[in-house]
C-alpha atoms as a PDB file:
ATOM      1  CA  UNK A   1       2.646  14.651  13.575  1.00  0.00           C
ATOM      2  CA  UNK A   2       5.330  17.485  13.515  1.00  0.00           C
ATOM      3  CA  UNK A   3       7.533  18.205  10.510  1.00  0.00           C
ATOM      4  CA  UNK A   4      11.233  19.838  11.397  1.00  0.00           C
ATOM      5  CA  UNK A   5      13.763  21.496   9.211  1.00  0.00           C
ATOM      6  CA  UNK A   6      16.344  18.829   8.137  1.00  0.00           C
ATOM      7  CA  UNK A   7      19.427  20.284   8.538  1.00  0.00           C
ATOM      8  CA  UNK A   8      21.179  19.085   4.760  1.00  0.00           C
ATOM      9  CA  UNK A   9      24.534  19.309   5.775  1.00  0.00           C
ATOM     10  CA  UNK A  10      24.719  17.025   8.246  1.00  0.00           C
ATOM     11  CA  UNK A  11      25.766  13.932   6.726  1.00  0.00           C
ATOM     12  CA  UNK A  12      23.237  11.473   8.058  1.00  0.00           C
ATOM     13  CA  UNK A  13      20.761  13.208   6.349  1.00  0.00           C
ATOM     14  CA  UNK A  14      21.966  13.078   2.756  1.00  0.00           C
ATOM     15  CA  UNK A  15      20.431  10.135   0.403  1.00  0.00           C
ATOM     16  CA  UNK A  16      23.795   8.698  -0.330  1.00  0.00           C
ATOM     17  CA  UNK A  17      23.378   7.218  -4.499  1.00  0.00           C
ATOM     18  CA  UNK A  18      23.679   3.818  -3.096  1.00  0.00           C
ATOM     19  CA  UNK A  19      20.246   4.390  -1.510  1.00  0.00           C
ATOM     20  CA  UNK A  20      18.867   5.660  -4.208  1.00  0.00           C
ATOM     21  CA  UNK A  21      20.365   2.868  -6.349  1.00  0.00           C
ATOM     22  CA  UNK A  22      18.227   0.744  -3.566  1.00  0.00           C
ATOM     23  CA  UNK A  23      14.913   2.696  -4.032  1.00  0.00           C
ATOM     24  CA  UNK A  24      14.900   2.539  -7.135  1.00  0.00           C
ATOM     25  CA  UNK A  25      15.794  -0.698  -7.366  1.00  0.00           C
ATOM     26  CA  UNK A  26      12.883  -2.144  -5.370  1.00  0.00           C
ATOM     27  CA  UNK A  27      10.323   0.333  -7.382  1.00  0.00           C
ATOM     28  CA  UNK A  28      11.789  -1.975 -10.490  1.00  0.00           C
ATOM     29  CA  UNK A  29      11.084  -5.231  -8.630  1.00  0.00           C
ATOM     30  CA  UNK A  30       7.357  -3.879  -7.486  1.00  0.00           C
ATOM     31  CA  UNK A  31       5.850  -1.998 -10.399  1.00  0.00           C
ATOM     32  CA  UNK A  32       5.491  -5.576 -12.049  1.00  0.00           C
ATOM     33  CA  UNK A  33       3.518  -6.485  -8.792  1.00  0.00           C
ATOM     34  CA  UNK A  34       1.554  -3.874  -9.654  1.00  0.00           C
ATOM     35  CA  UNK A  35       0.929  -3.798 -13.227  1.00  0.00           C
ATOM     36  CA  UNK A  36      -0.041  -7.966 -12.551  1.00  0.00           C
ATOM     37  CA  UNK A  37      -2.850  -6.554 -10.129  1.00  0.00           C
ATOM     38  CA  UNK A  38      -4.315  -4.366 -12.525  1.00  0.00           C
ATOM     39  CA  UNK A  39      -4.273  -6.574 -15.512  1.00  0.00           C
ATOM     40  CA  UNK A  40      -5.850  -9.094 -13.021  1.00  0.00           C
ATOM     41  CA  UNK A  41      -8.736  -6.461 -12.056  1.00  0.00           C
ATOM     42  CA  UNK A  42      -8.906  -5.870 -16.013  1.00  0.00           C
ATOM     43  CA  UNK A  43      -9.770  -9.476 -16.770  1.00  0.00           C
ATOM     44  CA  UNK A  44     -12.110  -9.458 -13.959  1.00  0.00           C
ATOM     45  CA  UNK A  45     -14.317  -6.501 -15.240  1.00  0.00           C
ATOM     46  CA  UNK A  46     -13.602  -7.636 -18.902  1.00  0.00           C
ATOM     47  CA  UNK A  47     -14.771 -10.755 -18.185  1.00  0.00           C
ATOM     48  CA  UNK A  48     -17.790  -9.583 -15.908  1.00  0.00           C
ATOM     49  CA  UNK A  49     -16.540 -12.173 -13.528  1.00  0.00           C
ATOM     50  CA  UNK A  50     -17.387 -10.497 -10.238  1.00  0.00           C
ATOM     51  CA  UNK A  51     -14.864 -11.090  -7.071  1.00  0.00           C
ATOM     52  CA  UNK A  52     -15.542 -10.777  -3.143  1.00  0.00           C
ATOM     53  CA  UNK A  53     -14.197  -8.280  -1.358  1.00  0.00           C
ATOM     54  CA  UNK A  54     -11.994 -10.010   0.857  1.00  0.00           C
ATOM     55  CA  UNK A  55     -10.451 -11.678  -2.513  1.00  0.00           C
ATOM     56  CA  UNK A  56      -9.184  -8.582  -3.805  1.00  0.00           C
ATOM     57  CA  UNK A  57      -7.954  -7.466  -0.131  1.00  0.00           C
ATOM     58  CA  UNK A  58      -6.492 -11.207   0.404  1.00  0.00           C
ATOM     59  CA  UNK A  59      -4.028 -10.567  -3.033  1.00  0.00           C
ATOM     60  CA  UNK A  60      -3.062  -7.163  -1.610  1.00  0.00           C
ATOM     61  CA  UNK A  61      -2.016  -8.413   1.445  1.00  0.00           C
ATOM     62  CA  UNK A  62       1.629  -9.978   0.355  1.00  0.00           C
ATOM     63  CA  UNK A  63       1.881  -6.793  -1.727  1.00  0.00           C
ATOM     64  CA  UNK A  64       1.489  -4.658   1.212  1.00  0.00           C
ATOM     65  CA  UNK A  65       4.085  -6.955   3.571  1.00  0.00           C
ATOM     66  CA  UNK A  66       7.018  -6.442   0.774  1.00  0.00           C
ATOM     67  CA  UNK A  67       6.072  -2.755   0.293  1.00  0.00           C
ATOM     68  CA  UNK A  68       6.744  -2.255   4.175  1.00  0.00           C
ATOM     69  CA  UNK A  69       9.207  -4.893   4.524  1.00  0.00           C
ATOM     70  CA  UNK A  70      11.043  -3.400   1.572  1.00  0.00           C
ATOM     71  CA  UNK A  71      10.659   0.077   3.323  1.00  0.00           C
ATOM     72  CA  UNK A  72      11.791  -0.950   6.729  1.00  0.00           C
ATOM     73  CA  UNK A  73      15.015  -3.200   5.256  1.00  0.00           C
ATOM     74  CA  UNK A  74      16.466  -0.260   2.454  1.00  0.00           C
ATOM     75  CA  UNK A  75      15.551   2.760   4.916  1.00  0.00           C
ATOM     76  CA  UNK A  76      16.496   1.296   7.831  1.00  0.00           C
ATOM     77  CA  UNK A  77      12.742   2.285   9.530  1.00  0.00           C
ATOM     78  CA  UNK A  78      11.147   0.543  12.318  1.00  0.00           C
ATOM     79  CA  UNK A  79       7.318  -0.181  11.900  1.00  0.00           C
ATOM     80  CA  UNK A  80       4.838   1.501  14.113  1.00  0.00           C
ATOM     81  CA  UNK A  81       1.543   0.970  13.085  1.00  0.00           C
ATOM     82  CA  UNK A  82      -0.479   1.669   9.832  1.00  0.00           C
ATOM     83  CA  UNK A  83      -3.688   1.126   8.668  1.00  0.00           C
ATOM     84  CA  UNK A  84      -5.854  -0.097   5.416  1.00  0.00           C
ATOM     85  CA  UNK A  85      -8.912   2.019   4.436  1.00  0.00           C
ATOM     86  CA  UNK A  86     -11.610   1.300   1.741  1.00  0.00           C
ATOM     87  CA  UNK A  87     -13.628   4.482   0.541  1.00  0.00           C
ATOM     88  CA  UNK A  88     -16.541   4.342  -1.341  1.00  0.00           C
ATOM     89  CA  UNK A  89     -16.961   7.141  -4.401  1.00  0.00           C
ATOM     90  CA  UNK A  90     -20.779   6.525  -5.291  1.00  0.00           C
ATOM     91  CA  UNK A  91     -20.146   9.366  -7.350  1.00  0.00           C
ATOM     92  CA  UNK A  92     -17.980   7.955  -9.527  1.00  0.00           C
ATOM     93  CA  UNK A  93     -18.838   3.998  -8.805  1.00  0.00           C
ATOM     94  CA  UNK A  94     -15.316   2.765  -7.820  1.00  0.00           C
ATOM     95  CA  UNK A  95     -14.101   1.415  -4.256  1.00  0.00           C
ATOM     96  CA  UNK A  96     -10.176   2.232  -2.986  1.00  0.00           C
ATOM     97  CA  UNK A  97      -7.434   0.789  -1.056  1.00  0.00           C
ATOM     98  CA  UNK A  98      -5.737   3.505   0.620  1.00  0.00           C
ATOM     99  CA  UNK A  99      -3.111   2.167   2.674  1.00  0.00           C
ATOM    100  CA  UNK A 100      -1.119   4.357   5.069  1.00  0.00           C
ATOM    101  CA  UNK A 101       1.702   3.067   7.109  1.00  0.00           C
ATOM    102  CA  UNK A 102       3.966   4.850   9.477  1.00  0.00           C
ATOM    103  CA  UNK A 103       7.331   4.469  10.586  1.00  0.00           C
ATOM    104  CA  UNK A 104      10.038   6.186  13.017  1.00  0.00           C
ATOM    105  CA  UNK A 105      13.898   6.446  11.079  1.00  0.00           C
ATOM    106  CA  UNK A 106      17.127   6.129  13.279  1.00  0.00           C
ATOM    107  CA  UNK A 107      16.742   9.240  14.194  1.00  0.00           C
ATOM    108  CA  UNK A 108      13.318   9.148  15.509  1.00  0.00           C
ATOM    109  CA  UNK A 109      12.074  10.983  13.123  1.00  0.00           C
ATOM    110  CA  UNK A 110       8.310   9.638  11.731  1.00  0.00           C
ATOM    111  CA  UNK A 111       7.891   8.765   8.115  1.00  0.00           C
ATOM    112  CA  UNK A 112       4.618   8.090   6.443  1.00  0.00           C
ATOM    113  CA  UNK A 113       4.702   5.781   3.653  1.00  0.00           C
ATOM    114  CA  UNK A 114       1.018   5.494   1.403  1.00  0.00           C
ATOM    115  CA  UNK A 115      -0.365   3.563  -1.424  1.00  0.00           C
ATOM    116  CA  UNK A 116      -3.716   4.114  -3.031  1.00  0.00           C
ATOM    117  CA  UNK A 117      -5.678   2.038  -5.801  1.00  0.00           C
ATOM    118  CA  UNK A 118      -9.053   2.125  -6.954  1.00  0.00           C
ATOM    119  CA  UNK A 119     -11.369  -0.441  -8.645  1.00  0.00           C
ATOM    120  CA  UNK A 120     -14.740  -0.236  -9.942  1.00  0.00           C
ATOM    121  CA  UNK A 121     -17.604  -1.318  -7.853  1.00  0.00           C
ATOM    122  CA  UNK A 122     -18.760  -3.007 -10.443  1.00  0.00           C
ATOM    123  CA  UNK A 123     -15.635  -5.568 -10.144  1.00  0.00           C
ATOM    124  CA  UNK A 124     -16.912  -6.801  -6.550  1.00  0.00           C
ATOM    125  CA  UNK A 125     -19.922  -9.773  -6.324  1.00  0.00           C
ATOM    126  CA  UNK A 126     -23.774  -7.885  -5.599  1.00  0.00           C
ATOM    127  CA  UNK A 127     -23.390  -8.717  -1.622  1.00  0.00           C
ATOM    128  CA  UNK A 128     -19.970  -7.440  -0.728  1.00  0.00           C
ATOM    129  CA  UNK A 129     -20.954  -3.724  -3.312  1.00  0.00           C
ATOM    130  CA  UNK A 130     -24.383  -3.440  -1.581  1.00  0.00           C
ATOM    131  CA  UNK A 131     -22.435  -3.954   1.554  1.00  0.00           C
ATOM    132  CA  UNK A 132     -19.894  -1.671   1.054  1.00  0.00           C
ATOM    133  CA  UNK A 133     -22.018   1.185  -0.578  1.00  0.00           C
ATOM    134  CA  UNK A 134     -24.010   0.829   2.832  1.00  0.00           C
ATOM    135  CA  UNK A 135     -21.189   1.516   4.905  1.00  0.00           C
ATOM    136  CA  UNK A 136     -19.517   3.927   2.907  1.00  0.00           C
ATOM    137  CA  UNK A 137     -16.047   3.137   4.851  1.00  0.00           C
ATOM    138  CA  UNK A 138     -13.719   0.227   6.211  1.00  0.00           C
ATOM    139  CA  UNK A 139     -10.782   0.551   8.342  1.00  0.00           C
ATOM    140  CA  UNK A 140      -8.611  -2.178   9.047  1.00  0.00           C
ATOM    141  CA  UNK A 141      -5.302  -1.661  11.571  1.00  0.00           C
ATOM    142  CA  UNK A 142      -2.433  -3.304   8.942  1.00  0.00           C
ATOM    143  CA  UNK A 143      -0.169  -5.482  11.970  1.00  0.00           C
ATOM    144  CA  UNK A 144       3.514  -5.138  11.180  1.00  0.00           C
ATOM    145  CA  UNK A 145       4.777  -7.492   8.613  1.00  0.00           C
ATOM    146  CA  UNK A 146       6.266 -10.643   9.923  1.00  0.00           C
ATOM    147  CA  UNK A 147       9.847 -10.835   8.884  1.00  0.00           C
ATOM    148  CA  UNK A 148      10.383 -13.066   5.771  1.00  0.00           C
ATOM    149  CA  UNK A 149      12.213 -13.063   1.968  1.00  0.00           C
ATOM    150  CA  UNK A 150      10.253 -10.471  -0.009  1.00  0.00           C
ATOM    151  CA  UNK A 151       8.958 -11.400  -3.002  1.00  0.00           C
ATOM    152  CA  UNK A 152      10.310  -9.702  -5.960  1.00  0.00           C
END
């Protein structure tokens, strides 16, 4: 990936405050998508009730889809390809999501957009924490979101 100077005087690349507006905007509609995930993972460890992997990647999924979707509709960016990887830090017993999606911008220009969250191993049943201490590391390609009303 190459980085180049962006000339700020030409017009069509200035963040115009209705953009902005925009952005912020849909950072108000997800941040309660996110603060709903964590006080779900709370309960979960509070509760010592223990989930499977594929649970916790099943109710990031839709979170994921509006996150691009969101992206690709208020920055005008067309999807290229992204992917979803889960790290293990033994050292500190916790799993993350680390989701990295990239785009190109009218003017062809390529824009990386990330999200990262961490859990505690602890939160995931015995089989799917043995299994993923084992491996260490998952990588999943993320497909481009199919086209839909996103969820506020």
């Amino acid at each position: 990936m190459s980085l180049k100077k962006v000339d700020l005087e030409k017009k069509e690349n200035l963040i115009s405050i209705k953009n902005l507006k925009e952005l912020y905007a849909t950072y108000e509609k997800v941040k309660p998508m996110i603060e709903e995930l964590k006080e779900l993972m709370d309960k979960v460890i509070a509760s010592n009730m223990k989930l499977e992997l594929d649970d916790i990647l099943a109710s990031h999924s839709a979170f994921y889809d509006d996150l691009l979707l969101k992206a690709m509709h208020a920055e005008k960016l067309t999807y290229v390809g992204g992917q979803l990887v889960i790290n293990v830090n033994q050292q500190e017993r916790t799993f993350s999501l680390q989701m990295e999606a990239y785009f190109r911008n009218p003017l062809q220009e390529w824009i990386k957009k990330e999200h990262n969250v961490s859990y505690s191993l602890s939160s995931l049943i015995s089989k799917d924490r043995k299994e993923l201490v084992e491996i260490g590391i998952v990588k999943y390609e993320l497909n481009a979101p199919t086209e839909r009303e996103v969820t506020s």
